[in-house]
Protein backbone atom coordinates (compact mmCIF):
# COMPACT_ATOMS: atom_id res chain seq x y z
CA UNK A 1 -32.52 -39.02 16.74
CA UNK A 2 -31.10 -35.85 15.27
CA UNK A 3 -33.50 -33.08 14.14
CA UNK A 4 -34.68 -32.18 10.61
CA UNK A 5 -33.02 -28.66 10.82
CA UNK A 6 -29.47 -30.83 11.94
CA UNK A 7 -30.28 -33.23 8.90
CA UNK A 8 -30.64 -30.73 6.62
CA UNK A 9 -27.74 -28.46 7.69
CA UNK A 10 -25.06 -31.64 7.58
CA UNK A 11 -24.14 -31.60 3.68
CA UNK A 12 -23.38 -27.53 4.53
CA UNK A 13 -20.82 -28.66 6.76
CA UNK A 14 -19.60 -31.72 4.71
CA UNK A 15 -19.15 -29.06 2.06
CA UNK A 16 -16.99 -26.82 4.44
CA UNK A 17 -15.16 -29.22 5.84
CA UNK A 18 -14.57 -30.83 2.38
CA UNK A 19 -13.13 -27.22 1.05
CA UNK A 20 -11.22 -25.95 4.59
CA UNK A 21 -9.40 -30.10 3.80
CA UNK A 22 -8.35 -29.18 0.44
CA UNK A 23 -7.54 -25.84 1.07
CA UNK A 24 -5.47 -27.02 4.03
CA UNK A 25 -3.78 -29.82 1.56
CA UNK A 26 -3.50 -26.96 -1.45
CA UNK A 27 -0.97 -24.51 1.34
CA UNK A 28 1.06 -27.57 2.52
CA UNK A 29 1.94 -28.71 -1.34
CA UNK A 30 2.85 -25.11 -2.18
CA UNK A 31 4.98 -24.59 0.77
CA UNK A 32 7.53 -27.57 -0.84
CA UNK A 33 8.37 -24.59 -3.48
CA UNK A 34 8.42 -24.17 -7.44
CA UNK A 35 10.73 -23.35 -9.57
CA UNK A 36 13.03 -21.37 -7.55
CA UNK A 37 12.90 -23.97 -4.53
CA UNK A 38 16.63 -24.65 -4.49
CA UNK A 39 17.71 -25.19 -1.21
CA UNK A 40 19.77 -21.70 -0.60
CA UNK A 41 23.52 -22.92 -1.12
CA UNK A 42 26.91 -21.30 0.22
CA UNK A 43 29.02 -19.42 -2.87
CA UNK A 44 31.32 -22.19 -2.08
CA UNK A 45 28.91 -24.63 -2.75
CA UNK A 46 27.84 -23.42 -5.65
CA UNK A 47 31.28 -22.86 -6.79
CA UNK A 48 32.21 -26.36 -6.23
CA UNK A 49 29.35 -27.71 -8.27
CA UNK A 50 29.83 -26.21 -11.36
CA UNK A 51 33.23 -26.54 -11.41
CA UNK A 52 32.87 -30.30 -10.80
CA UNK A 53 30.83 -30.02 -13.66
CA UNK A 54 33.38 -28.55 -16.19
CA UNK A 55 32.90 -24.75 -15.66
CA UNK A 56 35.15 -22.33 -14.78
CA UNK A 57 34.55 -19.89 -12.66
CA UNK A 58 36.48 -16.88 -11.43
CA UNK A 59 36.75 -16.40 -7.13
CA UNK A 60 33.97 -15.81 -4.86
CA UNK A 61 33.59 -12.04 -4.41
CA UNK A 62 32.92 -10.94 -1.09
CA UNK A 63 34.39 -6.92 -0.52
CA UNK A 64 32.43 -5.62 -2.89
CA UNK A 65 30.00 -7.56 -4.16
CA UNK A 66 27.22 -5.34 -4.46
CA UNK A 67 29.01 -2.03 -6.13
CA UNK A 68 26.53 -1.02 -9.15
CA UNK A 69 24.14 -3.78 -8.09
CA UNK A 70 20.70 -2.24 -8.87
CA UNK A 71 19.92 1.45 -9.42
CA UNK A 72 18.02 1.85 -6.32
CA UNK A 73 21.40 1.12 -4.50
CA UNK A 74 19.35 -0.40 -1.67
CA UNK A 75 20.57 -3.74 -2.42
CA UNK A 76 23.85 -5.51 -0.69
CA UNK A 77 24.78 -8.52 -2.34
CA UNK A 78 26.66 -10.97 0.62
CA UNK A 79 28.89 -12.56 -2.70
CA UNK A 80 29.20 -12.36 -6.75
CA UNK A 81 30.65 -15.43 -8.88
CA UNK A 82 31.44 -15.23 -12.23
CA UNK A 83 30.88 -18.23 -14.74
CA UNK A 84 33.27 -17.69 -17.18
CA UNK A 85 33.83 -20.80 -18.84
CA UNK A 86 31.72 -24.09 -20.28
CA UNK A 87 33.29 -27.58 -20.14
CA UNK A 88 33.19 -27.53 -23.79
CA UNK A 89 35.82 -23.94 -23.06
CA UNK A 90 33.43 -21.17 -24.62
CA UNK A 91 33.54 -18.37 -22.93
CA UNK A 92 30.63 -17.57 -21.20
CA UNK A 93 29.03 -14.21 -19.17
CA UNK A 94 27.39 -15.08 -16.19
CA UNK A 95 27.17 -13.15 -13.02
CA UNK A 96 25.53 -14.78 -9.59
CA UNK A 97 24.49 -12.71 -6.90
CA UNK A 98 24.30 -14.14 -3.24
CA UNK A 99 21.38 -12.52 -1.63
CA UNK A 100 20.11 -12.78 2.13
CA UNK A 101 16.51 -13.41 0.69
CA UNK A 102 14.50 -14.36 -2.47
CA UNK A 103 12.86 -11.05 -2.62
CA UNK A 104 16.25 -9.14 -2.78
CA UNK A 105 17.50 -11.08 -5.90
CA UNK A 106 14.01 -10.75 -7.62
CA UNK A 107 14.78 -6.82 -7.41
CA UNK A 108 18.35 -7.05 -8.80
CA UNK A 109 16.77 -9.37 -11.73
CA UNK A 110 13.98 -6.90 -12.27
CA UNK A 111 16.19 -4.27 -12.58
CA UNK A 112 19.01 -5.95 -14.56
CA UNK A 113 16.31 -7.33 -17.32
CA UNK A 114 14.64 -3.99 -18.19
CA UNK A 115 16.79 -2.52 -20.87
CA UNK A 116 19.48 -5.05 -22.12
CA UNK A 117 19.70 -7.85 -23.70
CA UNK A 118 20.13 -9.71 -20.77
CA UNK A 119 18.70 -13.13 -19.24
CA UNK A 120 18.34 -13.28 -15.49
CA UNK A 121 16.56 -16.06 -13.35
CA UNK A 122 16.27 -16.47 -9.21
CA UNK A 123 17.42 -19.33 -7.63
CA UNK A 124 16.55 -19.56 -4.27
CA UNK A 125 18.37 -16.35 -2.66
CA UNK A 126 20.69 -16.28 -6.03
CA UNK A 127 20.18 -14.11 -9.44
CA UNK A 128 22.06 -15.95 -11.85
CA UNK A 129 22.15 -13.82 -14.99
CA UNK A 130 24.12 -13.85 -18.57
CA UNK A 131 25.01 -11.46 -21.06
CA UNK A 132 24.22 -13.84 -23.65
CA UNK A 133 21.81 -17.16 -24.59
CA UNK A 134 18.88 -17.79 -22.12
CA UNK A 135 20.23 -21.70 -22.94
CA UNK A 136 23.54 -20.97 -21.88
CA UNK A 137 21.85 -19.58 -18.75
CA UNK A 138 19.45 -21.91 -18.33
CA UNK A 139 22.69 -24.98 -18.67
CA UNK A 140 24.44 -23.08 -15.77
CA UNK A 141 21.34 -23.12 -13.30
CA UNK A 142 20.58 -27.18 -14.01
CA UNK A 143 24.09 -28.02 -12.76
CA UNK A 144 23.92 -25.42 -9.68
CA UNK A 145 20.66 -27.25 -9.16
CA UNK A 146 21.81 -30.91 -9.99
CA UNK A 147 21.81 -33.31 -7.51
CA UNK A 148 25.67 -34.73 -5.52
């Protein structure tokens, strides 16, 4: 039979093992992502998808993609697209830059939101910006993140 001081000490470790299980549980949710959990997609993908959905965009930018992209100069964009177009035909002012990582295109939308009146977002490895309405931005990222 177990002792009094084992008795005693068992809803102690209930309690730890109770918080170490949701804590455990809490990581593993938050590792599926947030906001910015789009799967990182190819400039050609990306491409493809909005212009399936009515936009029109200009050509993938690869020499030169990162020339005047943030004032610390430290950052090298891989690709730029321009969104230049709505399905409805207004003309629109949207830049995407391709980063290697999330952190990357955070910077460039730090940067790039400070003094204008400009709307930037990160999605996945991409910051999708506008010179223009946060809607019109915010139209252009739900069909980059629609589903096939």
């Amino acid at each position: 039979m177990p002792s009094d001081r084992v008795l005693a000490a068992l809803p102690v470790w209930t309690s730890v093992a109770a918080v170490v299980l949701i804590a455990t549980l809490l990581f593993l949710a938050g590792c599926g992502g947030g906001d910015n959990s789009t799967v990182d997609l190819t400039p050609e993908e990306v491409q493809a998808k909005l212009q399936d959905r009515g936009f029109v965009t200009g050509e993938i930018i690869t020499d030169g993609a990162n020339v005047g992209v943030a004032k610390s100069g430290k950052l090298d964009a891989n690709a730029y697209l321009a969104v230049e177009y709505t399905p409805e035909q207004e003309r629109l002012y949207v830049g995407i830059y391709f980063f290697d990582s999330p952190a990357d295109a955070e910077t460039l939308r730090r940067e790039r939101t400070e003094d204008r009146d400009f709307h930037a977002e990160v999605v996945g490895s991409m910051e999708v910006e506008i010179a223009g309405s946060s809607g019109d931005l915010s139209r252009v990222i739900a069909a980059i993140q629609a589903p096939e």
